[in-house]
Every structure is written in structure tokens, then in C-alpha cells.
C-alpha atoms as a PDB file:
ATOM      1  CA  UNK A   1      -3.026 -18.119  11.460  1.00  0.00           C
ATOM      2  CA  UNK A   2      -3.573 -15.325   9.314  1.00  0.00           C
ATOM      3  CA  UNK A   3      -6.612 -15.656   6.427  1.00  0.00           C
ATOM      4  CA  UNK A   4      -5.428 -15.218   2.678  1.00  0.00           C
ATOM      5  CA  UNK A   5      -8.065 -14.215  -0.084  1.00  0.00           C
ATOM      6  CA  UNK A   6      -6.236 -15.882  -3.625  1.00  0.00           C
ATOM      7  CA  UNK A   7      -8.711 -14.791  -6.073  1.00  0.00           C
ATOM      8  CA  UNK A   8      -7.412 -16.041  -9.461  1.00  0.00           C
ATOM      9  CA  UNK A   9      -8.651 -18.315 -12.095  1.00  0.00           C
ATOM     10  CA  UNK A  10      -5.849 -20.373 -12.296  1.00  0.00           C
ATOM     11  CA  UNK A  11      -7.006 -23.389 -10.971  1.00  0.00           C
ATOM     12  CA  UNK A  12      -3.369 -25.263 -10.356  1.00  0.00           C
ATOM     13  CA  UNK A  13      -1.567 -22.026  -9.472  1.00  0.00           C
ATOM     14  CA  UNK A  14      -4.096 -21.734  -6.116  1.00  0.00           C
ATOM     15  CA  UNK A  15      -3.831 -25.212  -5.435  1.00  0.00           C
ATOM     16  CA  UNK A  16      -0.847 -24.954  -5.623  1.00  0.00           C
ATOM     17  CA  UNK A  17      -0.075 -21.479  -2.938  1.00  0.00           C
ATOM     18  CA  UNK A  18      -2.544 -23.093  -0.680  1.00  0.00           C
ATOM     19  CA  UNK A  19      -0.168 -25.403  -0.214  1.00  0.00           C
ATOM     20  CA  UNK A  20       3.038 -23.696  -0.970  1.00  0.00           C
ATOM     21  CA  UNK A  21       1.699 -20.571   1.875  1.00  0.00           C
ATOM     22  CA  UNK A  22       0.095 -23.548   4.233  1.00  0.00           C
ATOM     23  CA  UNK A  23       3.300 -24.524   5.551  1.00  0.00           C
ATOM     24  CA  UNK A  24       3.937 -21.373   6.895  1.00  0.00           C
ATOM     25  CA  UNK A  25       1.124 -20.714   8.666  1.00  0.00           C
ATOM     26  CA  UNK A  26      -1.557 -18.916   5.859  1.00  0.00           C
ATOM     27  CA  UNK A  27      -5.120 -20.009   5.497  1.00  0.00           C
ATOM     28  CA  UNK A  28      -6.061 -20.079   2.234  1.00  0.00           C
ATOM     29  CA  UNK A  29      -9.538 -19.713   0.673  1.00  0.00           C
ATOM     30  CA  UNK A  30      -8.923 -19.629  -3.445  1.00  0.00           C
ATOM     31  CA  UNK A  31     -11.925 -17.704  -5.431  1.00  0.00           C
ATOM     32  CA  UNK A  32     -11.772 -17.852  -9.089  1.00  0.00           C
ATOM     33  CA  UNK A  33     -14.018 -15.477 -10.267  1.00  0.00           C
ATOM     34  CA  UNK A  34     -13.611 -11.446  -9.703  1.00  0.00           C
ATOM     35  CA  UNK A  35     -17.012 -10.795  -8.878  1.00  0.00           C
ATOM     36  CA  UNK A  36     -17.479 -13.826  -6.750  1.00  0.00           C
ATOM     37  CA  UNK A  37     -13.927 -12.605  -5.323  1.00  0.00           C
ATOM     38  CA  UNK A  38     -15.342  -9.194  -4.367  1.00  0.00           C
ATOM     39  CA  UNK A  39     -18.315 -10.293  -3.107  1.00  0.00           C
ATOM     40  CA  UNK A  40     -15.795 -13.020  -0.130  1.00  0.00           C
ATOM     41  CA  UNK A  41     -13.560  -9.672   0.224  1.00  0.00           C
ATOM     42  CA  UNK A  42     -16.534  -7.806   1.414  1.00  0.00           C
ATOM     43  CA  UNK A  43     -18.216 -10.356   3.863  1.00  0.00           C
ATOM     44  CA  UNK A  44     -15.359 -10.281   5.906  1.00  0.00           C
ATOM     45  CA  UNK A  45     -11.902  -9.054   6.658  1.00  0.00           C
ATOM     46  CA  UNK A  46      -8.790 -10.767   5.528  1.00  0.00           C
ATOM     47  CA  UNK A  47      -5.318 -10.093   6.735  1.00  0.00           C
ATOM     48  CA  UNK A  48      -4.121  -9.347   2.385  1.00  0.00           C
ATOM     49  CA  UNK A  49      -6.081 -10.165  -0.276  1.00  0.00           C
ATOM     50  CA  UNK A  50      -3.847 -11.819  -3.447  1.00  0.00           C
ATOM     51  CA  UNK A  51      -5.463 -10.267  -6.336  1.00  0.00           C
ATOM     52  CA  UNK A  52      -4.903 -11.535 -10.726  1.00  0.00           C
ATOM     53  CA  UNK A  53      -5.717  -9.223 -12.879  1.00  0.00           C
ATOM     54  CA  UNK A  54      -7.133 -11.224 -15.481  1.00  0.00           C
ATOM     55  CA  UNK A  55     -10.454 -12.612 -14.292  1.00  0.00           C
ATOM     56  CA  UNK A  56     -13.748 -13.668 -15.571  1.00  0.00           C
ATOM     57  CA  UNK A  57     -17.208 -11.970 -14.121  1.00  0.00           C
ATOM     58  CA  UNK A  58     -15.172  -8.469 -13.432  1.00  0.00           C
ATOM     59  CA  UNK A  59     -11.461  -7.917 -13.955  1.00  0.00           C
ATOM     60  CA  UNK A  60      -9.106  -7.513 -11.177  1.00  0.00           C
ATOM     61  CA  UNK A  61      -8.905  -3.502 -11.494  1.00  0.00           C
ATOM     62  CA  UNK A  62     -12.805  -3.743 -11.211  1.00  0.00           C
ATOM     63  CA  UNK A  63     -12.573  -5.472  -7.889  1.00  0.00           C
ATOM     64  CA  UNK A  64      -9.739  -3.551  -6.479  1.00  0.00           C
ATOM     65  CA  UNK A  65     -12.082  -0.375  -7.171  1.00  0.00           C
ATOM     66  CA  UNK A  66     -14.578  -1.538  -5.777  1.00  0.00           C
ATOM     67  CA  UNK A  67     -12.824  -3.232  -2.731  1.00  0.00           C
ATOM     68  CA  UNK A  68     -10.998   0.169  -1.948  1.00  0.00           C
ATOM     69  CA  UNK A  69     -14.545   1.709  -1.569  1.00  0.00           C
ATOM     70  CA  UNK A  70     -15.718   0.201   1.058  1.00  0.00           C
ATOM     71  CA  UNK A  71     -11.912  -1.580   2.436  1.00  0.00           C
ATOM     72  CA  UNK A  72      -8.951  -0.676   3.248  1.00  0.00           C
ATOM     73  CA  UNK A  73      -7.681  -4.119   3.124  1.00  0.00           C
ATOM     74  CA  UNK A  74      -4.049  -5.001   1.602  1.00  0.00           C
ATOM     75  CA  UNK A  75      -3.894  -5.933  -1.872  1.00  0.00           C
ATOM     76  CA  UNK A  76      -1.174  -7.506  -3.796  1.00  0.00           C
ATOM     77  CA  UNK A  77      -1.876  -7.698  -7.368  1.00  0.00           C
ATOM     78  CA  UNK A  78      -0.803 -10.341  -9.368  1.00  0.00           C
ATOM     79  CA  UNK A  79       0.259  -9.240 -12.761  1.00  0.00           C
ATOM     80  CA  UNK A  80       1.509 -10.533 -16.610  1.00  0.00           C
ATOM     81  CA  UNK A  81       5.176  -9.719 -16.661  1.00  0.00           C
ATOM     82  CA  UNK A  82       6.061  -7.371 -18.817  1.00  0.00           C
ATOM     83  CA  UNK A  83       2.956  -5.332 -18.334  1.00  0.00           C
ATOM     84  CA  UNK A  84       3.975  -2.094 -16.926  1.00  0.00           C
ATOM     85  CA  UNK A  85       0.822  -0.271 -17.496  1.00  0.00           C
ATOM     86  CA  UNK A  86      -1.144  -2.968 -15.231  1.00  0.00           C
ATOM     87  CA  UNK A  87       1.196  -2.410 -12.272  1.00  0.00           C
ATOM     88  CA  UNK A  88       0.903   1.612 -12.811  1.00  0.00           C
ATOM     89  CA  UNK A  89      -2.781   1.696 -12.717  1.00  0.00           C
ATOM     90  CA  UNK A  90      -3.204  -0.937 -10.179  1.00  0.00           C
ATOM     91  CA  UNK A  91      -1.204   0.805  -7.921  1.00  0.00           C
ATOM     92  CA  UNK A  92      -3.160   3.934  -8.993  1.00  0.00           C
ATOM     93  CA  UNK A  93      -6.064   2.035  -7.832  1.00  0.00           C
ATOM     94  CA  UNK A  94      -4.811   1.303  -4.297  1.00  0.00           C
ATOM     95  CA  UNK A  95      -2.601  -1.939  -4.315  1.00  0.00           C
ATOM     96  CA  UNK A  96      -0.303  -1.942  -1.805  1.00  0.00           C
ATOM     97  CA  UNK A  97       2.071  -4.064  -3.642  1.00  0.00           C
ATOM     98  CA  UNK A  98       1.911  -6.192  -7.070  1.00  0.00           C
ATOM     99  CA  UNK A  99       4.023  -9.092  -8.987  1.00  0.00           C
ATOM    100  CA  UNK A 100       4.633 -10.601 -11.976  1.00  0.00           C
ATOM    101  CA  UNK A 101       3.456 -13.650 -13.078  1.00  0.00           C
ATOM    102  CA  UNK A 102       5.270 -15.931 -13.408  1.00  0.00           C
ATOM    103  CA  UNK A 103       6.669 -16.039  -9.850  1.00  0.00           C
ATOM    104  CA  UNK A 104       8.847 -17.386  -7.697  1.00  0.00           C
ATOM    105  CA  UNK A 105       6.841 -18.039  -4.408  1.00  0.00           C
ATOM    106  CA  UNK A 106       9.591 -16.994  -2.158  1.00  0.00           C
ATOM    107  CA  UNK A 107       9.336 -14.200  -3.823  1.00  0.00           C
ATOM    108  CA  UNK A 108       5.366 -14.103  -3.128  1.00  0.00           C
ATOM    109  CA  UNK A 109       5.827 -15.119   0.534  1.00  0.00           C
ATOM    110  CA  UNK A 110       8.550 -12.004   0.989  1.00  0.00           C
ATOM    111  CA  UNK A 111       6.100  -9.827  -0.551  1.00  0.00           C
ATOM    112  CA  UNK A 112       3.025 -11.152   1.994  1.00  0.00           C
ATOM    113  CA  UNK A 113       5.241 -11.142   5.279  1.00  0.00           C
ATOM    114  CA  UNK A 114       6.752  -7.216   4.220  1.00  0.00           C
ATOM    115  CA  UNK A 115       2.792  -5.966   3.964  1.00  0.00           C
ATOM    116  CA  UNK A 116       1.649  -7.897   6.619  1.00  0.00           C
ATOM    117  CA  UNK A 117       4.283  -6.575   8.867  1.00  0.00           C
ATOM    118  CA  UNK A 118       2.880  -3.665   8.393  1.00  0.00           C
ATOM    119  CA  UNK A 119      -0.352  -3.605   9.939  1.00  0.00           C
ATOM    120  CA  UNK A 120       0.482  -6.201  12.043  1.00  0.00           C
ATOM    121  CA  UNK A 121       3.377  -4.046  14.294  1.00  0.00           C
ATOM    122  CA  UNK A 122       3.422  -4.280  17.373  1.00  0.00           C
ATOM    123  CA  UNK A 123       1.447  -1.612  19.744  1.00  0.00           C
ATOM    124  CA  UNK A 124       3.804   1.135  20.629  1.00  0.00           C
ATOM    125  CA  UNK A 125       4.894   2.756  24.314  1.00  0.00           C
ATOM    126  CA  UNK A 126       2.119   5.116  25.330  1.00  0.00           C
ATOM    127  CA  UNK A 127       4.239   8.133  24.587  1.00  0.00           C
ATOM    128  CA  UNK A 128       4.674   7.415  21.242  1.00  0.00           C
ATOM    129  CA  UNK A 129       1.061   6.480  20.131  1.00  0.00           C
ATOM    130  CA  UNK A 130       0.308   9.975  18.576  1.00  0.00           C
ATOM    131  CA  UNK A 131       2.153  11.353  15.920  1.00  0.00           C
ATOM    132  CA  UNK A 132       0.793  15.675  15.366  1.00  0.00           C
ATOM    133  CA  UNK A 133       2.717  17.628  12.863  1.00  0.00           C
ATOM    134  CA  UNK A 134       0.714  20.994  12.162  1.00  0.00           C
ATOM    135  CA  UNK A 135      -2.815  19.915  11.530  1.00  0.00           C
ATOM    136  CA  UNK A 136      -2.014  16.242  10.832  1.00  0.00           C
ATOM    137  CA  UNK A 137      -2.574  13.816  13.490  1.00  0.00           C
ATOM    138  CA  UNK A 138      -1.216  10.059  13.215  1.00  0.00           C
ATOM    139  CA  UNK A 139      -2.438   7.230  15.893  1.00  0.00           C
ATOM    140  CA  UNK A 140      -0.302   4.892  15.732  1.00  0.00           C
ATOM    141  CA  UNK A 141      -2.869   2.311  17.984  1.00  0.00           C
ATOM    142  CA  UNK A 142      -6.062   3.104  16.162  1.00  0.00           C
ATOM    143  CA  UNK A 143      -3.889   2.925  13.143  1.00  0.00           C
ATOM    144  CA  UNK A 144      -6.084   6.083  12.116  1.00  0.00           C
ATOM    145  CA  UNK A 145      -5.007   9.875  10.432  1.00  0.00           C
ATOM    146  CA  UNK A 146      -6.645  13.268  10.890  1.00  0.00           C
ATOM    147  CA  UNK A 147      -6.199  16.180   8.829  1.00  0.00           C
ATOM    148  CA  UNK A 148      -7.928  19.351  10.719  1.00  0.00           C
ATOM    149  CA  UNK A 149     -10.379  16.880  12.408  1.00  0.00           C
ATOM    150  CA  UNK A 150     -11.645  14.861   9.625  1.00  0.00           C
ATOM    151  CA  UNK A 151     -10.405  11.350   9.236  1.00  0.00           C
ATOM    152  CA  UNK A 152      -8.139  10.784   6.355  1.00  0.00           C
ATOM    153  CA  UNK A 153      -9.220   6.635   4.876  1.00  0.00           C
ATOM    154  CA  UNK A 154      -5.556   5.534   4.081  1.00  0.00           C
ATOM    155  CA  UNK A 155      -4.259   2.247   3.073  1.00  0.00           C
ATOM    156  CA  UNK A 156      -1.337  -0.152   4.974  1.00  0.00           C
ATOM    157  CA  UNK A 157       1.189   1.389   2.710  1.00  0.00           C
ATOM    158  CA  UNK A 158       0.267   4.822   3.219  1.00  0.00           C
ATOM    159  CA  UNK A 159      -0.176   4.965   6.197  1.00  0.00           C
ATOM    160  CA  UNK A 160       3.424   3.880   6.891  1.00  0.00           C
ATOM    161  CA  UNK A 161       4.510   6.112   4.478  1.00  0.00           C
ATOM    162  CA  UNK A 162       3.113   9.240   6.452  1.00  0.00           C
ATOM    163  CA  UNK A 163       4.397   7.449   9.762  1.00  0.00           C
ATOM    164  CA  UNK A 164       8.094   7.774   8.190  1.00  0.00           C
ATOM    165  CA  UNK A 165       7.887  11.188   7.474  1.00  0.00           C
ATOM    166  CA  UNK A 166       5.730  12.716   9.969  1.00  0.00           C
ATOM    167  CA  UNK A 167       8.604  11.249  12.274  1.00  0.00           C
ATOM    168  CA  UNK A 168      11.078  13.662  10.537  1.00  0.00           C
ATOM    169  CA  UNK A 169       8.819  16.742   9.382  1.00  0.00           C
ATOM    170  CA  UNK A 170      10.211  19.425   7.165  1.00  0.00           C
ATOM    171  CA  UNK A 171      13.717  17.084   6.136  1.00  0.00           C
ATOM    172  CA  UNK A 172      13.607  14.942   3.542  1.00  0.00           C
ATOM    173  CA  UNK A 173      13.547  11.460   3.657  1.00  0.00           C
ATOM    174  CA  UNK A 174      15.896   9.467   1.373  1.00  0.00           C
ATOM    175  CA  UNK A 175      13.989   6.926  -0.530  1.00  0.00           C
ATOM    176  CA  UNK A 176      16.230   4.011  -0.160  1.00  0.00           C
ATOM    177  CA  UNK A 177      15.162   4.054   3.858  1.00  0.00           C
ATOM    178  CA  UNK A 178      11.403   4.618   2.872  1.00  0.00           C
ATOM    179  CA  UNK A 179      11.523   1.879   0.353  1.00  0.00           C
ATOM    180  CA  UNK A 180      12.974  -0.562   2.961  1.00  0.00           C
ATOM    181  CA  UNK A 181      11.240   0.474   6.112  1.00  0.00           C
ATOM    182  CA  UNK A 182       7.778   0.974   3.559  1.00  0.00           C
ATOM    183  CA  UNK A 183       8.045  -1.773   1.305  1.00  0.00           C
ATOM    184  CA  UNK A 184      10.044  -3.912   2.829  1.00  0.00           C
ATOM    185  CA  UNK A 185      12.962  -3.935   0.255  1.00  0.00           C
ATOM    186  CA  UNK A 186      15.468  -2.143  -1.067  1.00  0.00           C
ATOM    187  CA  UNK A 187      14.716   0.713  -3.865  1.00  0.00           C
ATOM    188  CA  UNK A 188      15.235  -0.200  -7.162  1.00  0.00           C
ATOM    189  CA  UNK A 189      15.383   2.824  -9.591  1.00  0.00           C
ATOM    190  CA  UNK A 190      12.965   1.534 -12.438  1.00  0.00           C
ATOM    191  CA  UNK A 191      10.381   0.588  -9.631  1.00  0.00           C
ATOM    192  CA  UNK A 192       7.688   2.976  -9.479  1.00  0.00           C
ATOM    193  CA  UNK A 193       5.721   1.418  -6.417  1.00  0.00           C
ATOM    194  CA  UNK A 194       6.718   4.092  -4.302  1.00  0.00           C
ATOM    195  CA  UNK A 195       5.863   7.292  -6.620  1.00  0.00           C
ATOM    196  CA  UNK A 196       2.770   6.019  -6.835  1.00  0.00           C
ATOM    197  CA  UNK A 197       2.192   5.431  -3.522  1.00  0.00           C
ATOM    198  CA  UNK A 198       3.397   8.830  -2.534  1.00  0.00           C
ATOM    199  CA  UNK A 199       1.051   9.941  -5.215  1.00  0.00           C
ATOM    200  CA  UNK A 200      -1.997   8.880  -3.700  1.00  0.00           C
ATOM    201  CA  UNK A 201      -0.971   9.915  -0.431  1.00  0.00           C
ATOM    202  CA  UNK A 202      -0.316  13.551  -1.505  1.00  0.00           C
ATOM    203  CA  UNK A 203      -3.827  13.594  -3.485  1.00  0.00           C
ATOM    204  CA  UNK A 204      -5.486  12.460  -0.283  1.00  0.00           C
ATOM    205  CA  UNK A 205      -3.630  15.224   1.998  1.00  0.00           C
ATOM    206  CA  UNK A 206      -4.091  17.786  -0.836  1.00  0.00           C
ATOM    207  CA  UNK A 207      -7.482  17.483  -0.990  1.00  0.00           C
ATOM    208  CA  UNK A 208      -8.361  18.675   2.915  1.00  0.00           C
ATOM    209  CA  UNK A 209      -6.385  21.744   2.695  1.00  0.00           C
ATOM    210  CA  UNK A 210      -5.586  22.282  -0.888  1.00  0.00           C
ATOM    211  CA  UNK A 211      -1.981  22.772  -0.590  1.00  0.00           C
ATOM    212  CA  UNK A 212       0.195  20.183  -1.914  1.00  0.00           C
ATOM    213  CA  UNK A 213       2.438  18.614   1.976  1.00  0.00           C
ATOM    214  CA  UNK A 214       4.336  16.019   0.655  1.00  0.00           C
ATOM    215  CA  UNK A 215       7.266  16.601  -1.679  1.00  0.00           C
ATOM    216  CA  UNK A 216       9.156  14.781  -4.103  1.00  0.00           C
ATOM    217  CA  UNK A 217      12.356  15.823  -4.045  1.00  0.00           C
ATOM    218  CA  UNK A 218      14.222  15.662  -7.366  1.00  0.00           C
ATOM    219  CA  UNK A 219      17.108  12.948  -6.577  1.00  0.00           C
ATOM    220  CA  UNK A 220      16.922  12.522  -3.081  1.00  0.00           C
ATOM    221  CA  UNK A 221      13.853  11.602  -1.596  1.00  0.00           C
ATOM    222  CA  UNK A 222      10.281  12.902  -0.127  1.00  0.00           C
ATOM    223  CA  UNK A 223       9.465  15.259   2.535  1.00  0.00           C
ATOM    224  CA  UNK A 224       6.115  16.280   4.496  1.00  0.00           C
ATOM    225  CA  UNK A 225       6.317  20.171   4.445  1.00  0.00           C
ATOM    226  CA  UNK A 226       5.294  22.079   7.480  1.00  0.00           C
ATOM    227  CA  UNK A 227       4.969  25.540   8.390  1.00  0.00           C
ATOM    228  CA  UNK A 228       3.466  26.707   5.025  1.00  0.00           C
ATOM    229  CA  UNK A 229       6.906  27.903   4.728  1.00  0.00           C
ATOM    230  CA  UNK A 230       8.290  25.366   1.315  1.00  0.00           C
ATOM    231  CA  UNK A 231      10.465  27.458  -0.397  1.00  0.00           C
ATOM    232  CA  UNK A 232      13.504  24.844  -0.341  1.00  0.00           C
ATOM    233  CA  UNK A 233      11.018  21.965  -1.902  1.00  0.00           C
ATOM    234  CA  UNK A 234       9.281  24.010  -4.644  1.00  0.00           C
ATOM    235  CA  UNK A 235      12.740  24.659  -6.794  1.00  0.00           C
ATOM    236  CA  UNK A 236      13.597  20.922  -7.043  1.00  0.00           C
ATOM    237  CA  UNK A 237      10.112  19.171  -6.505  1.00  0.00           C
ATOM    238  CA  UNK A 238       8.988  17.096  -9.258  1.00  0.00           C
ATOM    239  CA  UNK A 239       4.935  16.743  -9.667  1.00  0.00           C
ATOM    240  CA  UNK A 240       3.607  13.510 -10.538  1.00  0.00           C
END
């Protein structure tokens, strides 16, 4: 039974996922305070961690800060609808994935089962453990990432995301099959999860070497450059 941190001060709206997510197999423990919410995220590790954004004590940006400091736990951030700056920065933050209140809980339990197959995938064949492309080095097992020897902290998201394309280095991947092998749904223009995901991923490989290895490329997709040879990506990469 996988363990669920709700941490929302909606008293009703907990009582009521406890429920909804009990009957399929979630524990639930329902915090309504963000500090008092960080503080049960820290003493011990949850399988995702359902996160408002609106909180009393510290606000839910506070706490994902603060989580992703010292966690690499999954976080799926509950936000008002309409507010498009809350899912930008939260997923600036590190959330792996957010939605907008209100909600249909299908919709919540889609969301859960897509992150949480994630890091939950099943061990692969020896053979195919280790993932090196140049000076990058993916375990698949350990679920860690080195970049020249030093380990690279990524979250669930990212570290899927540089799975998918250290598995085709150098071509670009389309972002309709990173959305749905990544996110676990199909890519929706106006949904800017993914940039920013690729965003933080490229800031965190940028910042070993100092050269920028994965590309957006304009209309098509993203693609983890090798070779120090990127002429093809620099005339139609767009920087975030």
C-alpha cells in the first residue's frame, strides 16, 4: 500500500481523498498546515506527496523549497484554476506534476498512478541497468545520474526525462512520445509541464560542464547533444 502525504487545509476535501484514494489501495495521512506538512515530509519518505498551495504556517511554494532541499520526493501541486503563474513557478520549484482545483479525482488518481509509475518501474535486465552517453552516466537500478563523476540530485520526472533521451543520443525526441512515456499523457500544446521540466534538467546538466546538452528543438521536440559537435541544434534551438 503505498503512503500519500495530502497536505491541504481543506478539511472536507482530505476527508474526502482519503477516502476517495483508500479504495484503491493509498494510505492517507492529511496535514493541514505547510509547516507542520514539511516538517511529516521530512521524518520520513512517502511514495508522492499531494501538495495546496494555499496554506497557513508557510505556503505551499515554501514547503516545496524546502522539501526539494533535502528530498527528492514526488510532488503534485494542487493549484487555483486559472492560475498559470502558480503552476509555472511551482514547477520551477521542482513539482513533478500539478492540478487545478477544482478537480475531478479521476483525474487526481491518473495523475498519482502516471508519477508513481515512475519510480516504481520495474528493475531492468542486467544489460540494460547503465545508461553512458559521453560523460553522463544513468543507473537505471540505483535510479542515480553522474555527470564526470559527481552525482547529479534529480527528481522522478527528470530523471525519466534523461532516461528517454540518453536512449536516443544526438536525435531528437518528439515531444508527444516524451510527454506520454514522461508524464504519462498525451502533449497538449498550451501545457508547459514539460518545458519546464526540461528546463531544470538542462540547468542541472549545464551547470557541471557549462555547456548547455539538452536542446529544445523549435517544433519538434528535445535532444541530448553529444560529441560537442551541435551545429544542427543551435540554428533552431529555442532557450528558455
Amino acid at each position: 500500500m503505498d503512503e500519500i502525504l495530502l497536505i491541504d487545509d481543506d478539511v472536507e476535501l482530505c476527508a474526502m481523498l482519503t477516502e476517495y484514494l483508500g479504495r484503491y489501495g493509498f494510505h492517507v495521512r492529511a496535514v493541514h498546515r505547510g509547516d507542520t506538512g514539511l516538517k511529516a515530509a521530512l521524518e520520513k519518505r512517502y511514495a508522492l506527496v499531494l501538495l495546496d498551495v494555499m496554506l497557513p504556517g508557510l505556503d505551499g511554494f515554501e514547503v516545496l523549497r524546502r522539501l526539494r532541499a533535502e528530498s527528492p520526493v514526488s510532488v503534485l501541486l494542487l493549484t487555483a484554476r486559472g492560475e498559470d503563474v502558480d503552476r509555472i513557478v511551482g514547477l520551477e520549484i521542482g513539482a513533478d506534476d500539478y492540478l487545478s482545483k477544482p478537480f475531478n479525482p479521476r483525474e487526481l488518481l491518473a495523475r498519482m498512478r502516471a508519477i508513481l509509475r515512475r519510480s516504481h518501474s520495474a528493475a531492468p535486465a542486467p544489460e540494460q541497468t547503465v545508461l553512458r552517453v559521453e560523460d553522463l552516466e544513468l543507473n537505471r537500478a540505483a535510479r542515480t545520474v553522474l555527470q564526470d563523476g559527481k552525482k547529479i540530485e534529480l527528481t522522478d520526472v527528470e530523471f525519466a526525462l534523461l532516461e528517454a533521451l540518453m536512449c536516443a543520443p544526438g536525435k531528437v525526441v518528439a515531444r508527444e512520445e516524451i510527454s506520454e512515456s514522461v508524464l504519462g499523457r498525451k502533449f497538449h500544446p498550451f501545457d508547459r509541464s514539460l518545458d519546464m521540466h526540461v528546463s531544470r534538467l538542462r540547468r542541472k546538466l549545464s551547470g557541471q560542464g557549462g555547456e548547455e546538452r539538452v536542446k529544445t528543438i523549435r517544433g519538434m521536440g528535445y535532444q541530448l547533444a553529444v560529441n560537442q559537435k551541435w551545429e544542427t541544434a543551435k540554428d533552431v534551438s529555442l532557450r528558455d
